[in-house]
ModelCIF file with pLDDT and N, C-alpha, C, O atoms, coordinates in Angstrom:
data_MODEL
#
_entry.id   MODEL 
#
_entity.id                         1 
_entity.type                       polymer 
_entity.pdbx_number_of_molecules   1 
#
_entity_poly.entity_id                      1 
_entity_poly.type                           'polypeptide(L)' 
_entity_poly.nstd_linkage                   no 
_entity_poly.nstd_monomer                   no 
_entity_poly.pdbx_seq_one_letter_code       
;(UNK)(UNK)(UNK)(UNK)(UNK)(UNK)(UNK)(UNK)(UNK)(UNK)(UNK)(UNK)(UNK)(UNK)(UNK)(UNK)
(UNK)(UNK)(UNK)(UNK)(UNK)(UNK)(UNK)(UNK)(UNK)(UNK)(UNK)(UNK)(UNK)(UNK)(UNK)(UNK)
(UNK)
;
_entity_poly.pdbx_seq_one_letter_code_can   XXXXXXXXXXXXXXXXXXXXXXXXXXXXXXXXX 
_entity_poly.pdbx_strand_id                 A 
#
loop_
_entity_poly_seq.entity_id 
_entity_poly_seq.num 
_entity_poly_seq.mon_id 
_entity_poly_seq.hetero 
1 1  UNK n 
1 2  UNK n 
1 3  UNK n 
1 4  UNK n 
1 5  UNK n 
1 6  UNK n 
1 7  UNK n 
1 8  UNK n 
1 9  UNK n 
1 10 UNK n 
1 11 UNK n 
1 12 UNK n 
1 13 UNK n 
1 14 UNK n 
1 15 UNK n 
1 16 UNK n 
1 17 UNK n 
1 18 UNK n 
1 19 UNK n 
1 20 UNK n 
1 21 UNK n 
1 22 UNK n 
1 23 UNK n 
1 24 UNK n 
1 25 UNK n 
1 26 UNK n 
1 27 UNK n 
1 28 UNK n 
1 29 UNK n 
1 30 UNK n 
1 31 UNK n 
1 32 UNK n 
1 33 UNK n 
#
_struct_asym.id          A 
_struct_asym.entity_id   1 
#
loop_
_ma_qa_metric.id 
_ma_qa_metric.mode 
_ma_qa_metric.name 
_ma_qa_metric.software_group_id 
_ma_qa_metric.type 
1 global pLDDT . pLDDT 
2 local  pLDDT . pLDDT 
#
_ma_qa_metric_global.metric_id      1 
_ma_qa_metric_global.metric_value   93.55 
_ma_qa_metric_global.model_id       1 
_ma_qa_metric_global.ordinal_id     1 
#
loop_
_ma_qa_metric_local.label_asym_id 
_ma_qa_metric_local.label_comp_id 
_ma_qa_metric_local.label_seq_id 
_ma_qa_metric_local.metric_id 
_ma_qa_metric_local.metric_value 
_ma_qa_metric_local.model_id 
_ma_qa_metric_local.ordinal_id 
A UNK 1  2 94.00 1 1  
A UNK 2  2 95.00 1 2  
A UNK 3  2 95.00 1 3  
A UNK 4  2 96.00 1 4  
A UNK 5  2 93.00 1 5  
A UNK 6  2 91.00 1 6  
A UNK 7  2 89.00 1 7  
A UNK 8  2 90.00 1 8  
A UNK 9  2 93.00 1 9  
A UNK 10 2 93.00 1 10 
A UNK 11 2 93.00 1 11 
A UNK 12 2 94.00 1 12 
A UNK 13 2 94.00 1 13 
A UNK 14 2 94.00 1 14 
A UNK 15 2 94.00 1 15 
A UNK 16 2 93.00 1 16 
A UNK 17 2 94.00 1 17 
A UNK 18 2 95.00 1 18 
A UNK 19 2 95.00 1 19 
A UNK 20 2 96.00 1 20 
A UNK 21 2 96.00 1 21 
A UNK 22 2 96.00 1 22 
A UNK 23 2 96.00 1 23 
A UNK 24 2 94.00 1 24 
A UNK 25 2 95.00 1 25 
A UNK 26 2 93.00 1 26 
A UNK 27 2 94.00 1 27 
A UNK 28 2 94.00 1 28 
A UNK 29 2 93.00 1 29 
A UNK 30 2 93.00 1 30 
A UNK 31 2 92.00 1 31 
A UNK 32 2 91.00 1 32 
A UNK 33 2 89.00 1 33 
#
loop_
_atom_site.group_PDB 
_atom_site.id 
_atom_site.type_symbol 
_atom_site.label_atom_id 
_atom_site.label_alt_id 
_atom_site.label_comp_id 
_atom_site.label_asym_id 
_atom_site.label_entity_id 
_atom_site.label_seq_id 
_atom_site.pdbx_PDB_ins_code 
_atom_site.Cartn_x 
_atom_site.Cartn_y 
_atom_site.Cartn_z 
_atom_site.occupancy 
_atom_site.B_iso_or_equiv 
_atom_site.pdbx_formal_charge 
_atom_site.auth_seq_id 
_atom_site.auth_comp_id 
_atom_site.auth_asym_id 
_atom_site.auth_atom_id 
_atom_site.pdbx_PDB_model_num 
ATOM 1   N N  . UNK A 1 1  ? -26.979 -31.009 -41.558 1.00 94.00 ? 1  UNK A N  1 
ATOM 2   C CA . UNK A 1 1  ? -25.694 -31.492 -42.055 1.00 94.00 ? 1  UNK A CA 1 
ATOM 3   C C  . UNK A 1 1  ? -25.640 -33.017 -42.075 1.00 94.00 ? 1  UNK A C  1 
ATOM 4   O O  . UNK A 1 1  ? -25.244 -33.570 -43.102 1.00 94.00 ? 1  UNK A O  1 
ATOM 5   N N  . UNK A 1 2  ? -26.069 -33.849 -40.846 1.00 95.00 ? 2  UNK A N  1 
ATOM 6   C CA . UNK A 1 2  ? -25.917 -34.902 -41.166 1.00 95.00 ? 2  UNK A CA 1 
ATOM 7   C C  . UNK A 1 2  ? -26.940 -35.734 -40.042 1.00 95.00 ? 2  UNK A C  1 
ATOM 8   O O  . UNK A 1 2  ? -27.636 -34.930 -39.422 1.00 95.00 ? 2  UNK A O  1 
ATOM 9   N N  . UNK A 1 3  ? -27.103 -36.740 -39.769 1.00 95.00 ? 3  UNK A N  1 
ATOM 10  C CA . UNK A 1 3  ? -27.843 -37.431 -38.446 1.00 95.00 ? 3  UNK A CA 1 
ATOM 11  C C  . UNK A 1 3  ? -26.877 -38.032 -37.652 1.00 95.00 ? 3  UNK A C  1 
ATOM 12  O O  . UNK A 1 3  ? -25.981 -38.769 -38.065 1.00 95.00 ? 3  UNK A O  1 
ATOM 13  N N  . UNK A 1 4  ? -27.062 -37.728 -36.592 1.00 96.00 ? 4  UNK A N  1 
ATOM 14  C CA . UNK A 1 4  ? -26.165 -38.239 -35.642 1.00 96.00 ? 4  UNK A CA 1 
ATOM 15  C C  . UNK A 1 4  ? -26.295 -39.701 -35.403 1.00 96.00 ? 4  UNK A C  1 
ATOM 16  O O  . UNK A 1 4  ? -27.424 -40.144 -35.194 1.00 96.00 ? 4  UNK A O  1 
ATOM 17  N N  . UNK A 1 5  ? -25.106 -40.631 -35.411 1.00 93.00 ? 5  UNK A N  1 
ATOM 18  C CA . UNK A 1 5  ? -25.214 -42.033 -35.226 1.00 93.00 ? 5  UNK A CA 1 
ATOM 19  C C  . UNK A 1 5  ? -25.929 -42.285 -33.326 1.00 93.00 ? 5  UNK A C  1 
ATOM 20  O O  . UNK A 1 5  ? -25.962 -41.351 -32.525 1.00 93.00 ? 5  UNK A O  1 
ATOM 21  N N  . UNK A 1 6  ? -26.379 -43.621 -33.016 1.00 91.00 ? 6  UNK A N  1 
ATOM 22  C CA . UNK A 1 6  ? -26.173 -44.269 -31.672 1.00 91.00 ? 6  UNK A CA 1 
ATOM 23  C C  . UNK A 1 6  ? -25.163 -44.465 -31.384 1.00 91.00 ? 6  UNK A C  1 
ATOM 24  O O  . UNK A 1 6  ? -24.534 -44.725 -32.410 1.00 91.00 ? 6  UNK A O  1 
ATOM 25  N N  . UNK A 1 7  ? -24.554 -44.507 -30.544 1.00 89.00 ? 7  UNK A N  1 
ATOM 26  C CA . UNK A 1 7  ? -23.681 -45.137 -29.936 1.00 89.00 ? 7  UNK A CA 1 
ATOM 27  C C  . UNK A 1 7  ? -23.956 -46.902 -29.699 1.00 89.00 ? 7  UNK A C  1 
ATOM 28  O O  . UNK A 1 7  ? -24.916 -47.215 -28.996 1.00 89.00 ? 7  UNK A O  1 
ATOM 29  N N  . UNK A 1 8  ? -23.431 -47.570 -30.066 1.00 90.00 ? 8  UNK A N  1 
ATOM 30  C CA . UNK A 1 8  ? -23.768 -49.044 -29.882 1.00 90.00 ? 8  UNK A CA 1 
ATOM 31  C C  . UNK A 1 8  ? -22.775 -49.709 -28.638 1.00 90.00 ? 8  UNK A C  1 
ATOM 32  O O  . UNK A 1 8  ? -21.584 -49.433 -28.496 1.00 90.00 ? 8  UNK A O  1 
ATOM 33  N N  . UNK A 1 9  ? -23.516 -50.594 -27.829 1.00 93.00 ? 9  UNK A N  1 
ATOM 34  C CA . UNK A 1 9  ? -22.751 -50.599 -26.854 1.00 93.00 ? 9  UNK A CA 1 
ATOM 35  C C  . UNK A 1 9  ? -21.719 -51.154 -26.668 1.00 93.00 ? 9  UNK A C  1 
ATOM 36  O O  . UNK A 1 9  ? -21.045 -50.923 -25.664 1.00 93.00 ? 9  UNK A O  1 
ATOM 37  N N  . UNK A 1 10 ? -21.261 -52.257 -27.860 1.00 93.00 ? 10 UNK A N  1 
ATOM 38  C CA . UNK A 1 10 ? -19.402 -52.371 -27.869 1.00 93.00 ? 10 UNK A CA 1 
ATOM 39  C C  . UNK A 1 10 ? -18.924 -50.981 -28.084 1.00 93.00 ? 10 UNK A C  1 
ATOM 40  O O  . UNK A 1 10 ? -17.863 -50.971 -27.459 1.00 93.00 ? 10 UNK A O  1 
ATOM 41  N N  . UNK A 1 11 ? -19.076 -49.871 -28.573 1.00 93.00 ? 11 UNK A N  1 
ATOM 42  C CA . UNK A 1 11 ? -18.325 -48.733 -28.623 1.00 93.00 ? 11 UNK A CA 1 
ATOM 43  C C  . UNK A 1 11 ? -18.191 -48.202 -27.280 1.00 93.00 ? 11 UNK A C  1 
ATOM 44  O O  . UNK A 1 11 ? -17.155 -47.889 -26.693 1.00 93.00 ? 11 UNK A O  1 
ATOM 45  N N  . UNK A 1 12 ? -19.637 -48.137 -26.801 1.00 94.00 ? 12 UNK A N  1 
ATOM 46  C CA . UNK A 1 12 ? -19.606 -47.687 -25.459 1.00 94.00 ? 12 UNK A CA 1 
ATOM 47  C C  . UNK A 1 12 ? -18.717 -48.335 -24.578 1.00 94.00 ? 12 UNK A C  1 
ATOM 48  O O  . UNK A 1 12 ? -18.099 -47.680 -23.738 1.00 94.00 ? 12 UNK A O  1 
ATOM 49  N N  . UNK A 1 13 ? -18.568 -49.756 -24.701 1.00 94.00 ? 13 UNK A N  1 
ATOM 50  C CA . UNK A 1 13 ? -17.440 -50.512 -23.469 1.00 94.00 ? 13 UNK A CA 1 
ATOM 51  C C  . UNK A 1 13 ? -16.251 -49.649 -24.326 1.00 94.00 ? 13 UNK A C  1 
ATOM 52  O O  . UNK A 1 13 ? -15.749 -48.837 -23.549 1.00 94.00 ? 13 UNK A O  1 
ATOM 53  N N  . UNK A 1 14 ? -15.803 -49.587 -25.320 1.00 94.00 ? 14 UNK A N  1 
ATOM 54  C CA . UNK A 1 14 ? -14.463 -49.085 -25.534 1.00 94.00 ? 14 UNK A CA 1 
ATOM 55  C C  . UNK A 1 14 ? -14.144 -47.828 -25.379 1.00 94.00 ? 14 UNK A C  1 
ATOM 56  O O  . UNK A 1 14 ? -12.995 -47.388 -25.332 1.00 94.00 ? 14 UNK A O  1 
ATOM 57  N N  . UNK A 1 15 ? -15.415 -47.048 -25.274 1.00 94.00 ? 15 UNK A N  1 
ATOM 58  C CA . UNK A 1 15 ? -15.363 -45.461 -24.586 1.00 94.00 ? 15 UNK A CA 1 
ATOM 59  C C  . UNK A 1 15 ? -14.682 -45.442 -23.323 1.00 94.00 ? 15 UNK A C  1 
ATOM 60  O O  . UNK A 1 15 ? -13.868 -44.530 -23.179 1.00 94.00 ? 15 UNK A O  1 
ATOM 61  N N  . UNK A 1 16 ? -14.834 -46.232 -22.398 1.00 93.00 ? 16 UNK A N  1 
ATOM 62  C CA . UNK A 1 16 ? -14.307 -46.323 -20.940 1.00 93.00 ? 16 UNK A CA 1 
ATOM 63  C C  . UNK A 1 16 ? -12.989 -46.297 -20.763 1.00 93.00 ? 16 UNK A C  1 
ATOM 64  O O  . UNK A 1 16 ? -12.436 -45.754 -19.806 1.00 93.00 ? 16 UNK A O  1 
ATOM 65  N N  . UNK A 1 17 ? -12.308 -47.008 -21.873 1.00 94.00 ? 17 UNK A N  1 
ATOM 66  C CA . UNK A 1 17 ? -10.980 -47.024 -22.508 1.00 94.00 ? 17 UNK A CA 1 
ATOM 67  C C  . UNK A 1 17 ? -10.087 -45.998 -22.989 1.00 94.00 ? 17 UNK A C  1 
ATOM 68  O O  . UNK A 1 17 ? -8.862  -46.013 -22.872 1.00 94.00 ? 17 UNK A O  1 
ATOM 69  N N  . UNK A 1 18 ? -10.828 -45.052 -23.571 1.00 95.00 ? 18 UNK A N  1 
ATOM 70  C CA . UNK A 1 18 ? -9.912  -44.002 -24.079 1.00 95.00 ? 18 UNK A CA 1 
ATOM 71  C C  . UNK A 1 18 ? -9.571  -42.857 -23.368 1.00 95.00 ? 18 UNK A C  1 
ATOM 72  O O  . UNK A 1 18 ? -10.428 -42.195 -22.784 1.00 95.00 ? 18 UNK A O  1 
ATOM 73  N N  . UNK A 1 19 ? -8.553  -42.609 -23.368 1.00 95.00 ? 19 UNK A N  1 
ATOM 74  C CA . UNK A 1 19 ? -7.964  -41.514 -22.588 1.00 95.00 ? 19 UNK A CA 1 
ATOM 75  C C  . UNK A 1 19 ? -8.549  -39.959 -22.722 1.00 95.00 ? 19 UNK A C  1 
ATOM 76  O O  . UNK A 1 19 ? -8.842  -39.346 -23.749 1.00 95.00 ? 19 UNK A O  1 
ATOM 77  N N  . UNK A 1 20 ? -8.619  -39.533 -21.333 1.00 96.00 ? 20 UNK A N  1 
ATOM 78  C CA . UNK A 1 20 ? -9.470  -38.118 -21.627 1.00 96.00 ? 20 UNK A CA 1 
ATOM 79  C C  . UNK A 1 20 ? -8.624  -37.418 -20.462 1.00 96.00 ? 20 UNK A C  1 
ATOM 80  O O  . UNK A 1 20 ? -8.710  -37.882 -19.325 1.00 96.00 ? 20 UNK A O  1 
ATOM 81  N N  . UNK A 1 21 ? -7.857  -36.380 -20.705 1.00 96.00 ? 21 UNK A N  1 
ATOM 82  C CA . UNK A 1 21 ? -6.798  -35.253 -20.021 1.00 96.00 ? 21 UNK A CA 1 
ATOM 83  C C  . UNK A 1 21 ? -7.563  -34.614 -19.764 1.00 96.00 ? 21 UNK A C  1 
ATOM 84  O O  . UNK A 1 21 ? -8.561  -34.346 -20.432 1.00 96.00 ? 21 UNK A O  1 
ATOM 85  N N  . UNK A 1 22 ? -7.159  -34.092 -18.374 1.00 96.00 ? 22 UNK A N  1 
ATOM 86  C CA . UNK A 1 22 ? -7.677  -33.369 -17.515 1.00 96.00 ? 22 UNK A CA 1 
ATOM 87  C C  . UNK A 1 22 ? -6.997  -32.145 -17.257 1.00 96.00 ? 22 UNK A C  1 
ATOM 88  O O  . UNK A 1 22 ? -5.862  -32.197 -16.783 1.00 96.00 ? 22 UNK A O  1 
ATOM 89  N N  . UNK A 1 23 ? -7.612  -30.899 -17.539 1.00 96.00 ? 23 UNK A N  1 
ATOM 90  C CA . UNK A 1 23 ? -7.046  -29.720 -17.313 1.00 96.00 ? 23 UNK A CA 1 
ATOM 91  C C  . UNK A 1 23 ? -8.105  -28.619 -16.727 1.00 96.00 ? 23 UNK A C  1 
ATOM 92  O O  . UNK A 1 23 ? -9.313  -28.821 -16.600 1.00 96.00 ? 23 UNK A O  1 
ATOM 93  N N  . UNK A 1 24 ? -7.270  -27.163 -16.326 1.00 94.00 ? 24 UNK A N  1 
ATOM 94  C CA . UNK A 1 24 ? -8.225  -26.225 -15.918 1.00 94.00 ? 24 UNK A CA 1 
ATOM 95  C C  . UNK A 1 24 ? -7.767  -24.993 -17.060 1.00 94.00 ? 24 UNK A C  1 
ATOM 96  O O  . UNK A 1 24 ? -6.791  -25.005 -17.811 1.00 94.00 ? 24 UNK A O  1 
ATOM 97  N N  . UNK A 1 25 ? -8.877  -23.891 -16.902 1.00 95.00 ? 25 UNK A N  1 
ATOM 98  C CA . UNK A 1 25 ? -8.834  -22.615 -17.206 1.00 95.00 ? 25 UNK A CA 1 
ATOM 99  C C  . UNK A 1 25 ? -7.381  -22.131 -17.358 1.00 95.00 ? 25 UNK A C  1 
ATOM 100 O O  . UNK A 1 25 ? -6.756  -21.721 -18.336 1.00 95.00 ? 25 UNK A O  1 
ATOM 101 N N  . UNK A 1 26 ? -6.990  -22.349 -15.829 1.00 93.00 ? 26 UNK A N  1 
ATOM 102 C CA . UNK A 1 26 ? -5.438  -21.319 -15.524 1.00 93.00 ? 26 UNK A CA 1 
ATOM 103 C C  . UNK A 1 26 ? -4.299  -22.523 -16.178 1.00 93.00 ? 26 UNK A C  1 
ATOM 104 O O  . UNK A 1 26 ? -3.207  -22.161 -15.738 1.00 93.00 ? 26 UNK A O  1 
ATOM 105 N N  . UNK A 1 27 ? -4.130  -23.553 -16.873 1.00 94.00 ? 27 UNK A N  1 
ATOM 106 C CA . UNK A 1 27 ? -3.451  -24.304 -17.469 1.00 94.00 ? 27 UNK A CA 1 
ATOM 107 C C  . UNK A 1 27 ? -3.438  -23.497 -19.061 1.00 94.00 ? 27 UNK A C  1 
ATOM 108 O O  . UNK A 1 27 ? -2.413  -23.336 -19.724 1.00 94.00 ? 27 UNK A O  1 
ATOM 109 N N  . UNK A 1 28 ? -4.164  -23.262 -19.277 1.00 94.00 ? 28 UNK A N  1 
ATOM 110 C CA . UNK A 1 28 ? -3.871  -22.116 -21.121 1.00 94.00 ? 28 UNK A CA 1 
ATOM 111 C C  . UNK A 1 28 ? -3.751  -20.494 -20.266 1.00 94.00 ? 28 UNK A C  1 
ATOM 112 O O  . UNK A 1 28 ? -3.046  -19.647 -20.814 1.00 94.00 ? 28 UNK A O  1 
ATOM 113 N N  . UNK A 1 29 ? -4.299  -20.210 -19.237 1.00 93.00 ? 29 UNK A N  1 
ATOM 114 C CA . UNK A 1 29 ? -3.344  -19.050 -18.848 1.00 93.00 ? 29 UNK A CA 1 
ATOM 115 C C  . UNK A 1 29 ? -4.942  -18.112 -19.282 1.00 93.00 ? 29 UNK A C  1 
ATOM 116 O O  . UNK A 1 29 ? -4.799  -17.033 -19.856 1.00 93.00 ? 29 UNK A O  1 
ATOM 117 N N  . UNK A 1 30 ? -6.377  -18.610 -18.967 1.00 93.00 ? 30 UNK A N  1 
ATOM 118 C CA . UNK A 1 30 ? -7.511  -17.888 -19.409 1.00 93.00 ? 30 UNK A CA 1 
ATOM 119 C C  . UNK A 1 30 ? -8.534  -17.401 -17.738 1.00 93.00 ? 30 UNK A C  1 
ATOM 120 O O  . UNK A 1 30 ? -8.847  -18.048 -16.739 1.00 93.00 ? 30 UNK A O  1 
ATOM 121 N N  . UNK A 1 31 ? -8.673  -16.522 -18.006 1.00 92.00 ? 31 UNK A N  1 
ATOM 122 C CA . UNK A 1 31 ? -9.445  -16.412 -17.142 1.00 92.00 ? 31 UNK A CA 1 
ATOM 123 C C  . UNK A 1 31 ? -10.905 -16.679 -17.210 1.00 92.00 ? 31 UNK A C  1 
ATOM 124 O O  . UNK A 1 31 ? -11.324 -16.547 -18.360 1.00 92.00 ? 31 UNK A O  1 
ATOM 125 N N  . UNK A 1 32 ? -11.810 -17.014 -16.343 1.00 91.00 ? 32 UNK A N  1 
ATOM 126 C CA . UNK A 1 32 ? -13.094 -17.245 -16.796 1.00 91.00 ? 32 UNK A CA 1 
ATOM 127 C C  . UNK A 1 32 ? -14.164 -16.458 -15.531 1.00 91.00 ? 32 UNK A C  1 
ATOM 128 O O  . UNK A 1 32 ? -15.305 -16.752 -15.175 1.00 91.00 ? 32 UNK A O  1 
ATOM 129 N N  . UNK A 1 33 ? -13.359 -15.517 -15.138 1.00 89.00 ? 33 UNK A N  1 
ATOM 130 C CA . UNK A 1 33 ? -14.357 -14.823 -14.600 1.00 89.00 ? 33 UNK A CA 1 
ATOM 131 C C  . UNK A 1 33 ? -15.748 -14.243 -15.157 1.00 89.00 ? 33 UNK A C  1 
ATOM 132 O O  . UNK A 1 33 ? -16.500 -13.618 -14.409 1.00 89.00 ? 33 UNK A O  1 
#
């Protein structure tokens, strides 16, 4: 489908930056037994 880019490392400093939510399994109500 396509080639995956690098990551270049000004992106990478701005990766550190972006917000990433934290949740579990029992938050959508799934079990994962």
């Amino acid at each position: 489908l396509n080639q995956p880019r690098y990551a270049s490392l000004p992106n990478i400093m701005k990766a550190k930056k972006k917000p990433i939510e934290e949740k579990t399994p029992a938050d959508y109500g799934v079990d994962v037994t």
